[in-house]
PDB file of N, CA and C in Angstrom:
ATOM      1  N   UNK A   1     107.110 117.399 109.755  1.00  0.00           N
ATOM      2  CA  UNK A   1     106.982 115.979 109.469  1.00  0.00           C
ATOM      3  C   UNK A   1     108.310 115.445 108.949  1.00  0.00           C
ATOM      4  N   UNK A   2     108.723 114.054 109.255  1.00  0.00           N
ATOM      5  CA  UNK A   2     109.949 113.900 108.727  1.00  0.00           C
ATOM      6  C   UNK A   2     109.737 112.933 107.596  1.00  0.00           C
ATOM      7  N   UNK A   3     110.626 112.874 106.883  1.00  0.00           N
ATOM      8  CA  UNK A   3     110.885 112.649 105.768  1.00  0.00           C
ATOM      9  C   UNK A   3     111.139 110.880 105.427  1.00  0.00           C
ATOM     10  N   UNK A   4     110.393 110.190 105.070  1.00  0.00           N
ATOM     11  CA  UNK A   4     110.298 108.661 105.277  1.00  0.00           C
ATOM     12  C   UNK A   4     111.575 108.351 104.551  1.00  0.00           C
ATOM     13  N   UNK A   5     111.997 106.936 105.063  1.00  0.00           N
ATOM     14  CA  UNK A   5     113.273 106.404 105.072  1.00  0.00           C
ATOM     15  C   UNK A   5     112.716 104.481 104.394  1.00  0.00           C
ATOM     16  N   UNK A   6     113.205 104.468 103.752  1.00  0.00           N
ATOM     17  CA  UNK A   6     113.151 102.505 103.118  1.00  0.00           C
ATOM     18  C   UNK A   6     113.791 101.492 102.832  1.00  0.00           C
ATOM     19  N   UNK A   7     113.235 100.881 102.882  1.00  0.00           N
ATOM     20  CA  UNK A   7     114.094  99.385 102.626  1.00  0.00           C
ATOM     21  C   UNK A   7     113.452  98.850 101.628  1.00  0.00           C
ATOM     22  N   UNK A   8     113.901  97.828 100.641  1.00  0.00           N
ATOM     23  CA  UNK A   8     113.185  97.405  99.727  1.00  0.00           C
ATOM     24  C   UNK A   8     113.837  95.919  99.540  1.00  0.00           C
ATOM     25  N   UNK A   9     113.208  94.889 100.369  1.00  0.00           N
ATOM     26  CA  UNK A   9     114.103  93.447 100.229  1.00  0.00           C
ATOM     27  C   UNK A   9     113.024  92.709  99.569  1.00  0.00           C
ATOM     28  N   UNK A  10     113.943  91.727  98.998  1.00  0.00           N
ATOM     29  CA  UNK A  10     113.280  90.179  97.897  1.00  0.00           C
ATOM     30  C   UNK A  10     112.250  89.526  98.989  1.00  0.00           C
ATOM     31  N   UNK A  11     111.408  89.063  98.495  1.00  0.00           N
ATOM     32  CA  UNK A  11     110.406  87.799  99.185  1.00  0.00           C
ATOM     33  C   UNK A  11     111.177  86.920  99.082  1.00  0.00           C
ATOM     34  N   UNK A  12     112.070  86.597  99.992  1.00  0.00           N
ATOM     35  CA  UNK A  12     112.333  84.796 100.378  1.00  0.00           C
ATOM     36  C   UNK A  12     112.798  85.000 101.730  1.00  0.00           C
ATOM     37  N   UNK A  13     112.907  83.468 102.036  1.00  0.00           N
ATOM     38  CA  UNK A  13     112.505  83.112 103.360  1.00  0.00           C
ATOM     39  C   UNK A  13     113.536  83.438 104.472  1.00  0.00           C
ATOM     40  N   UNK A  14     114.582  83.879 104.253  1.00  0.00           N
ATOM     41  CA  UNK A  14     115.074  84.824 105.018  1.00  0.00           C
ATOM     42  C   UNK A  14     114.952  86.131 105.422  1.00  0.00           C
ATOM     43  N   UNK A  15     114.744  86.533 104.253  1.00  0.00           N
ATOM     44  CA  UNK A  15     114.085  88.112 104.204  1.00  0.00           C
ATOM     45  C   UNK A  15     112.865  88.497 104.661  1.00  0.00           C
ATOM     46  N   UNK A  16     112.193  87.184 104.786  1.00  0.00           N
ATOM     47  CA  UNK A  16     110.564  87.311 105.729  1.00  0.00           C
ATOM     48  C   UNK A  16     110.870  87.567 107.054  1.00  0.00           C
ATOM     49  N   UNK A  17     111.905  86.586 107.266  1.00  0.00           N
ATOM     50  CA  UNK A  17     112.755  86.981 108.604  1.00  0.00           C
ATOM     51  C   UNK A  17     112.971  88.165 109.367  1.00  0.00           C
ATOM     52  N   UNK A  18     113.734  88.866 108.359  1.00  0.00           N
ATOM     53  CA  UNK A  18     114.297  90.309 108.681  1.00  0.00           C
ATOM     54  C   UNK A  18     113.023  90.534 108.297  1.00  0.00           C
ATOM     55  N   UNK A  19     112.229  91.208 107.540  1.00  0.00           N
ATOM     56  CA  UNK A  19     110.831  92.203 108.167  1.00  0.00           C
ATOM     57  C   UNK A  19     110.278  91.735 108.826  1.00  0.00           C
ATOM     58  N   UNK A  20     109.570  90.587 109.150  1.00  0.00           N
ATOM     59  CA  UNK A  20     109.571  90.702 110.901  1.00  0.00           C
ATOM     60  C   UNK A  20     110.264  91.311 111.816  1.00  0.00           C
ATOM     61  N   UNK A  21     111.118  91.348 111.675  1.00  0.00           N
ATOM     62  CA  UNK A  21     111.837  91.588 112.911  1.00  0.00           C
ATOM     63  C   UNK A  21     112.179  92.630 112.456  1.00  0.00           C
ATOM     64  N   UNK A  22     112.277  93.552 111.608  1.00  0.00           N
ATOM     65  CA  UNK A  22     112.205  94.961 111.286  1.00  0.00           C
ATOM     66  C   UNK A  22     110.773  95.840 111.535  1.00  0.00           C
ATOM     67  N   UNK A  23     109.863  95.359 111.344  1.00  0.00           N
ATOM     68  CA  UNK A  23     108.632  95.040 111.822  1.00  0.00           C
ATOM     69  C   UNK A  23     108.133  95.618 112.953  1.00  0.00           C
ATOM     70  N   UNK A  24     108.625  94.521 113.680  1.00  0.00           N
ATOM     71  CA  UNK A  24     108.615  94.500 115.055  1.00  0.00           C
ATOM     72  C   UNK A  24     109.410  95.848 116.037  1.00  0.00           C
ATOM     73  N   UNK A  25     110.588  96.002 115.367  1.00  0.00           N
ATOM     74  CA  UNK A  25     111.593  96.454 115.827  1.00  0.00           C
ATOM     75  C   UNK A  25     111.431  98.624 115.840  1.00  0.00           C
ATOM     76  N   UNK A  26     110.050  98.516 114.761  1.00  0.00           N
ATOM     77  CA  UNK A  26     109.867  99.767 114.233  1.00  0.00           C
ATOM     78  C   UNK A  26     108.212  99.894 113.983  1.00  0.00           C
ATOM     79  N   UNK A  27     107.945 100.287 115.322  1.00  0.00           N
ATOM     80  CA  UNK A  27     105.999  99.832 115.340  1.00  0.00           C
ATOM     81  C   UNK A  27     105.345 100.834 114.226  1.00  0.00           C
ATOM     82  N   UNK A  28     106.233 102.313 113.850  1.00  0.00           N
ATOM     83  CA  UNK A  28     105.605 102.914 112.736  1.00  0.00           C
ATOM     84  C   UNK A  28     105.780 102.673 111.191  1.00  0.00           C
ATOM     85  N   UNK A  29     106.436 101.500 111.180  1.00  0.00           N
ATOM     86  CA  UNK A  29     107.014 101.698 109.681  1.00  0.00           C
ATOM     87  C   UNK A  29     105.779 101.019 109.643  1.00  0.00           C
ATOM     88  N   UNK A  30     105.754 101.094 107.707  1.00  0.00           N
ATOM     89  CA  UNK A  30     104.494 100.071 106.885  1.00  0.00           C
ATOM     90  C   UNK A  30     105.184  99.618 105.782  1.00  0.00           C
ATOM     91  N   UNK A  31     104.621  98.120 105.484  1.00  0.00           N
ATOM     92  CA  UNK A  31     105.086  97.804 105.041  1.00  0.00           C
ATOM     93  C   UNK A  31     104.035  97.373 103.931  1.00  0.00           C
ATOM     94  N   UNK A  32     104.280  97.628 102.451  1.00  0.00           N
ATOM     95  CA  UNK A  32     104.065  97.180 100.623  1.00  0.00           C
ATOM     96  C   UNK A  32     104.760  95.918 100.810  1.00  0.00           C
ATOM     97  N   UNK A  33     103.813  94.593 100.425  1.00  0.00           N
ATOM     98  CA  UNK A  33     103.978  93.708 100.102  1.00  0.00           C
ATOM     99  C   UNK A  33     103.617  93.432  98.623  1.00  0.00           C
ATOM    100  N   UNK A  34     104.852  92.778  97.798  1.00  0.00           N
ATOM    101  CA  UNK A  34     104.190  92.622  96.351  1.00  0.00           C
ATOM    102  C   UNK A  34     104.835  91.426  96.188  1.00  0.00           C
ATOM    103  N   UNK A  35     104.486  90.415  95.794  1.00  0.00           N
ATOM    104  CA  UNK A  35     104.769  89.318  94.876  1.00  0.00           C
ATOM    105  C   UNK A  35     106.847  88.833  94.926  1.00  0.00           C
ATOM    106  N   UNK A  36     107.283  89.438  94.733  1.00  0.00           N
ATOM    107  CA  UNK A  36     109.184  89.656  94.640  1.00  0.00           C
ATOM    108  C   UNK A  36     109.593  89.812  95.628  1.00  0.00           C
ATOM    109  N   UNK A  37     108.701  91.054  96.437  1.00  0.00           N
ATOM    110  CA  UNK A  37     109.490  91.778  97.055  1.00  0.00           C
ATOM    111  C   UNK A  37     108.612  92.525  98.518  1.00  0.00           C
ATOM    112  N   UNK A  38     109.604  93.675  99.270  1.00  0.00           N
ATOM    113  CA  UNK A  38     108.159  94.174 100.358  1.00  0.00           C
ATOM    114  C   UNK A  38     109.318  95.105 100.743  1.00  0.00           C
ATOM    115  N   UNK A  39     108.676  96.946 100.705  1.00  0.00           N
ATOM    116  CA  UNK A  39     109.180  97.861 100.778  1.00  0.00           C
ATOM    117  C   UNK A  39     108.733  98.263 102.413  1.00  0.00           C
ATOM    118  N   UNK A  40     109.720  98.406 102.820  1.00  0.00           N
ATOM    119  CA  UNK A  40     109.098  99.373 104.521  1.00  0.00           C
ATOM    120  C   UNK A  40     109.314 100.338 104.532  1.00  0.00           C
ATOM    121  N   UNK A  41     108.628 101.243 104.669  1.00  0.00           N
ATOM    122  CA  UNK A  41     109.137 102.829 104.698  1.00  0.00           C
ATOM    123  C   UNK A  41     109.010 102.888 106.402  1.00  0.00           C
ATOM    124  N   UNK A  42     109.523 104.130 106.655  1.00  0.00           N
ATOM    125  CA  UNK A  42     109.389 104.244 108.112  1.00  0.00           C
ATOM    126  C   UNK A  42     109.547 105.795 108.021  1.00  0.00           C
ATOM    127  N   UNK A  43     108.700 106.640 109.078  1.00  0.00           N
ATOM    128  CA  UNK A  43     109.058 107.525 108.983  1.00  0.00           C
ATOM    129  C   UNK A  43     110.500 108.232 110.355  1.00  0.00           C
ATOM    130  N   UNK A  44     111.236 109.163 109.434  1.00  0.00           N
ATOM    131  CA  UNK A  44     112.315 109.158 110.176  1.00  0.00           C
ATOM    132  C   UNK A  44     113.539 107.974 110.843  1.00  0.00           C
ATOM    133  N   UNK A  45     113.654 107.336 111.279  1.00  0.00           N
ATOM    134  CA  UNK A  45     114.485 106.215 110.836  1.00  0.00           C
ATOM    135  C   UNK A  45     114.300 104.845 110.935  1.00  0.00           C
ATOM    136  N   UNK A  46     115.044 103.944 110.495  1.00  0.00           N
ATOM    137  CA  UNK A  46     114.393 102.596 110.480  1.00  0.00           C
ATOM    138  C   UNK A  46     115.501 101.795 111.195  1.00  0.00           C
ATOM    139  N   UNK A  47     115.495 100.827 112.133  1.00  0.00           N
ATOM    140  CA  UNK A  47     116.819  99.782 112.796  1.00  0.00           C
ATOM    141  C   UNK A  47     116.460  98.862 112.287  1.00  0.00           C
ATOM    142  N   UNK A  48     117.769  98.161 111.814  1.00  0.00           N
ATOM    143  CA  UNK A  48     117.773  96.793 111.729  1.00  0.00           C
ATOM    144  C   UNK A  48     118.664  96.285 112.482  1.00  0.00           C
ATOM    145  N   UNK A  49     118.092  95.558 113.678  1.00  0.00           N
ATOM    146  CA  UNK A  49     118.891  94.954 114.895  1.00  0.00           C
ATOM    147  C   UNK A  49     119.177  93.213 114.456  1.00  0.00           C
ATOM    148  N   UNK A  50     120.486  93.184 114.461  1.00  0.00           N
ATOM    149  CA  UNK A  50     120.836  91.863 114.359  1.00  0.00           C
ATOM    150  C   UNK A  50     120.697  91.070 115.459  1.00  0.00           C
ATOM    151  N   UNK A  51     120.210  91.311 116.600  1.00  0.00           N
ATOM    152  CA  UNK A  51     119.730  90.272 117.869  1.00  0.00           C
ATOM    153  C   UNK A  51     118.169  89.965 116.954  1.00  0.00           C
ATOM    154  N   UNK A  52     117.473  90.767 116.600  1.00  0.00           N
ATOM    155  CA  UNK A  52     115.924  90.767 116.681  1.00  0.00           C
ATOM    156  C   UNK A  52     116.040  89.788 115.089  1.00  0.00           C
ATOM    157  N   UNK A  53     117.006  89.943 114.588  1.00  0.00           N
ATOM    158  CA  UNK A  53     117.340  89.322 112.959  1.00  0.00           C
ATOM    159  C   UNK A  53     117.158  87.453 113.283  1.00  0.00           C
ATOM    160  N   UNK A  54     118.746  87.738 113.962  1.00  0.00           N
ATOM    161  CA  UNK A  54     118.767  86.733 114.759  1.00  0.00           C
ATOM    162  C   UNK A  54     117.745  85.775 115.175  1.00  0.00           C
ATOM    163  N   UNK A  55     116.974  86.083 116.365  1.00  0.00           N
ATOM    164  CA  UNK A  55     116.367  85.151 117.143  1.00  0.00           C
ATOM    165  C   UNK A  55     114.846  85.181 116.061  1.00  0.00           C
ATOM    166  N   UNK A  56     114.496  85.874 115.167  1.00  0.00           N
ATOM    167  CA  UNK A  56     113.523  85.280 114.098  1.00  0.00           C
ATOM    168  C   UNK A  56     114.267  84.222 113.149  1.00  0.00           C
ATOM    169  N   UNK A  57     115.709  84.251 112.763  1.00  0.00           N
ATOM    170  CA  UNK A  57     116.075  83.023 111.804  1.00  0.00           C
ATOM    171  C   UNK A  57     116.648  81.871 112.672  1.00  0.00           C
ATOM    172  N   UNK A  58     116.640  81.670 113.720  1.00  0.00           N
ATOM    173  CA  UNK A  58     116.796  80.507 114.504  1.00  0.00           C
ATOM    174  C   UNK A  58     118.335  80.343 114.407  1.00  0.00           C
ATOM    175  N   UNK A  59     119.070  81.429 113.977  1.00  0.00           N
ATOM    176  CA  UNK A  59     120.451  81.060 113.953  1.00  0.00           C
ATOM    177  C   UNK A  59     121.296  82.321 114.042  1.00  0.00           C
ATOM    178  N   UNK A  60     122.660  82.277 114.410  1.00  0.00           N
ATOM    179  CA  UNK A  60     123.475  83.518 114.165  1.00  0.00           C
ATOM    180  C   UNK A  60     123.373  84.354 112.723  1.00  0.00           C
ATOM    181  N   UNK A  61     123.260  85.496 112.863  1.00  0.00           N
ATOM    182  CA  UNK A  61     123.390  86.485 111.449  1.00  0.00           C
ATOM    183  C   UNK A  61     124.324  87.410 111.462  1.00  0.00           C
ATOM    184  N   UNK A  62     125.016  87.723 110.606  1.00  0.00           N
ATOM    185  CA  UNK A  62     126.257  89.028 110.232  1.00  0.00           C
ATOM    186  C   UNK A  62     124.856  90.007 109.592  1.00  0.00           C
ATOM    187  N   UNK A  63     124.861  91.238 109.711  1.00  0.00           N
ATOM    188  CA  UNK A  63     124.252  92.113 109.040  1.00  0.00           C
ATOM    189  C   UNK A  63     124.615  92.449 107.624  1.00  0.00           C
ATOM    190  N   UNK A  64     125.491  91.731 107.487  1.00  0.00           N
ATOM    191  CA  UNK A  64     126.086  91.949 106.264  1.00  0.00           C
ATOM    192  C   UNK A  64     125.361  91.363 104.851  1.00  0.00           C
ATOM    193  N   UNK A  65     125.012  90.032 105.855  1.00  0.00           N
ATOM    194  CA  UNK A  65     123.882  88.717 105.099  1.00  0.00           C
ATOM    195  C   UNK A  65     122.507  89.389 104.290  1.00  0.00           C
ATOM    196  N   UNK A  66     122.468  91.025 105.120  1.00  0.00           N
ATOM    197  CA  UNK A  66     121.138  91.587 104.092  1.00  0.00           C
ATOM    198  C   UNK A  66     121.377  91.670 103.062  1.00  0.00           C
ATOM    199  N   UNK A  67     122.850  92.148 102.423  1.00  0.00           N
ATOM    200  CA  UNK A  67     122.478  92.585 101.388  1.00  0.00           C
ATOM    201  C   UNK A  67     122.400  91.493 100.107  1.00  0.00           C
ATOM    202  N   UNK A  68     122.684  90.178 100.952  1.00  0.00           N
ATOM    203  CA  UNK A  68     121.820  89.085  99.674  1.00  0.00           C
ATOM    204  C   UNK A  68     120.352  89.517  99.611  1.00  0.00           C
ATOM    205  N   UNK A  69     119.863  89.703 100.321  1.00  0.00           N
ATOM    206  CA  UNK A  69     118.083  89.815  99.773  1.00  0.00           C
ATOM    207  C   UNK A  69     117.505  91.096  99.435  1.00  0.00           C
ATOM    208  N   UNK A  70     119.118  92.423  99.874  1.00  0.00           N
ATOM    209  CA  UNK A  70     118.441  93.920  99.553  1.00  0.00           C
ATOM    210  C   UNK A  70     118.484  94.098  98.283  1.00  0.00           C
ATOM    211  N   UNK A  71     117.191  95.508  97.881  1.00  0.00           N
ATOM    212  CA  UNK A  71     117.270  95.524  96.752  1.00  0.00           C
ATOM    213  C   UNK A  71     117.199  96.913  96.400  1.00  0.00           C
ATOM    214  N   UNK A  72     116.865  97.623  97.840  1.00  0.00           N
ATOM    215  CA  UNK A  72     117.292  99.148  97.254  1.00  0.00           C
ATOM    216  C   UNK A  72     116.864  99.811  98.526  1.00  0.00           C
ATOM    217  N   UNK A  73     117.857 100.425  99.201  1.00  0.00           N
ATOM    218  CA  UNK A  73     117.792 101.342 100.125  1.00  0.00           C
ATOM    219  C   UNK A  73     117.281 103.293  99.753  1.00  0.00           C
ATOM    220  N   UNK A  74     116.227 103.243 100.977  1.00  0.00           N
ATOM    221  CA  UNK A  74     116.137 105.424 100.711  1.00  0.00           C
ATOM    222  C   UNK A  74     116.469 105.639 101.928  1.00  0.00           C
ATOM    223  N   UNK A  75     117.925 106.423 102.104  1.00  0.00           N
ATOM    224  CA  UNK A  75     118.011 106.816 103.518  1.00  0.00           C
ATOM    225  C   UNK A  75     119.700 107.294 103.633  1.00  0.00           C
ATOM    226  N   UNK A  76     119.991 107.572 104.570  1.00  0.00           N
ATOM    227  CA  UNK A  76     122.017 107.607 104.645  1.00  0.00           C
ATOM    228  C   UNK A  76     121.914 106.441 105.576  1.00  0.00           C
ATOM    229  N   UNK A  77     122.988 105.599 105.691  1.00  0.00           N
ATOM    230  CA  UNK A  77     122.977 104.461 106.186  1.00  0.00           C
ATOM    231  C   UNK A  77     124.524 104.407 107.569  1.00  0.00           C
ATOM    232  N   UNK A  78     123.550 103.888 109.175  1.00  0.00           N
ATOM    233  CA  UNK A  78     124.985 104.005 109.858  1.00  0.00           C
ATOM    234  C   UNK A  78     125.128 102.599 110.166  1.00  0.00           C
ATOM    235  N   UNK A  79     126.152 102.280 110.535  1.00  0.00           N
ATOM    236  CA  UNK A  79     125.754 100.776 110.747  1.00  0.00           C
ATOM    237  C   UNK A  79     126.836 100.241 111.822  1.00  0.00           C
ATOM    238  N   UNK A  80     127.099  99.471 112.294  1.00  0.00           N
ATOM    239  CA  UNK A  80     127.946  98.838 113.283  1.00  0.00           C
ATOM    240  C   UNK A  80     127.624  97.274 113.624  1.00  0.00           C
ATOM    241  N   UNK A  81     128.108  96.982 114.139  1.00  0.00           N
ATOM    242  CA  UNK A  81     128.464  95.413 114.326  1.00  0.00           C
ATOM    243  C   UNK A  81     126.604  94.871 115.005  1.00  0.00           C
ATOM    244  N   UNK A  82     125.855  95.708 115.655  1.00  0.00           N
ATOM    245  CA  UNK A  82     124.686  95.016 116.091  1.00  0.00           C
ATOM    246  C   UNK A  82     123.915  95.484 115.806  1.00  0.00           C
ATOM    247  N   UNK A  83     124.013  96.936 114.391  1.00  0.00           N
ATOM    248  CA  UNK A  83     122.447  97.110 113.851  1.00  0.00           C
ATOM    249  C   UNK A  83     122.712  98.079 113.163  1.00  0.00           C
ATOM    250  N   UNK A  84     121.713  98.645 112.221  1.00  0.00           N
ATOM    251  CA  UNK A  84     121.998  99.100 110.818  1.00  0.00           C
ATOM    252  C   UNK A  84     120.544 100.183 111.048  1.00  0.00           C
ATOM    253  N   UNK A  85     121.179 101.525 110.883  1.00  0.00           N
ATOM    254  CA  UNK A  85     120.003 102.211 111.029  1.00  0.00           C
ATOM    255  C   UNK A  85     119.817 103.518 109.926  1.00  0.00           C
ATOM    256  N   UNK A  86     119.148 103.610 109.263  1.00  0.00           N
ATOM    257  CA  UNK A  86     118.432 104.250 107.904  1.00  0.00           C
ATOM    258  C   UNK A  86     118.256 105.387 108.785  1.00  0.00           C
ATOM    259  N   UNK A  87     118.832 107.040 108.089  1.00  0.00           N
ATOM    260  CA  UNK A  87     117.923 108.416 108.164  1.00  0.00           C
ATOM    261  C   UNK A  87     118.490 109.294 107.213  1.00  0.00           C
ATOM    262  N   UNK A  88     118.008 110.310 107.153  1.00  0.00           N
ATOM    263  CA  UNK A  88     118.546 111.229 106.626  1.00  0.00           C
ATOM    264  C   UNK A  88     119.342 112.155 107.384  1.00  0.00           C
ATOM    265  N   UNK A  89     120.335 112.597 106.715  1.00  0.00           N
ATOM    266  CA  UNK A  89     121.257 113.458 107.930  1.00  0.00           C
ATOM    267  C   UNK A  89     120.950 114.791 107.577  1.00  0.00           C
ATOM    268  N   UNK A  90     120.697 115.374 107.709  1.00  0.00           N
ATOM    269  CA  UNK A  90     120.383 116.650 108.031  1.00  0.00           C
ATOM    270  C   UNK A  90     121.860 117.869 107.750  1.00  0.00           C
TER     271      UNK A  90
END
């Protein structure tokens, strides 16, 4: 079994954004919704695609823009210009 991987972003209205479309993007993750905030775990790794970011906020996004709403990553993190992907490296 592999070893779950997370995200942990603020409740506001961008960040509803990105889990949707993190969401979407990752049919096994689940996602803890609380009041602040909403944790996705996923097992084994998680993408965050800046097209899928994108076309949920109705406008261009830098991936960079997450980390206004992140609030705590579990994972090693790779990332590049069109998406940001959570695992553990082995």
């Amino acid at each position: 079994m592999s070893s779950l991987v997370s995200i942990v972003l603020q409740n506001t209205d961008d960040a509803r954004a990105i889990i949707d479309a993190v969401m979407t993007d990752n049919p096994e993750a689940v996602a803890s919704r609380y009041p602040a905030m909403v944790k996705i775990d996923s097992p084994g790794e998680l993408v965050m695609n800046k097209a899928s970011i994108a076309d949920r906020l109705g406008r261009d996004f830098e991936l960079q823009e997450i980390h206004l709403c992140l609030v705590n990553i579990s994972g090693n993190i790779d990332e590049d210009d069109d998406r940001i992907v959570l695992r553990w490296n082995s």
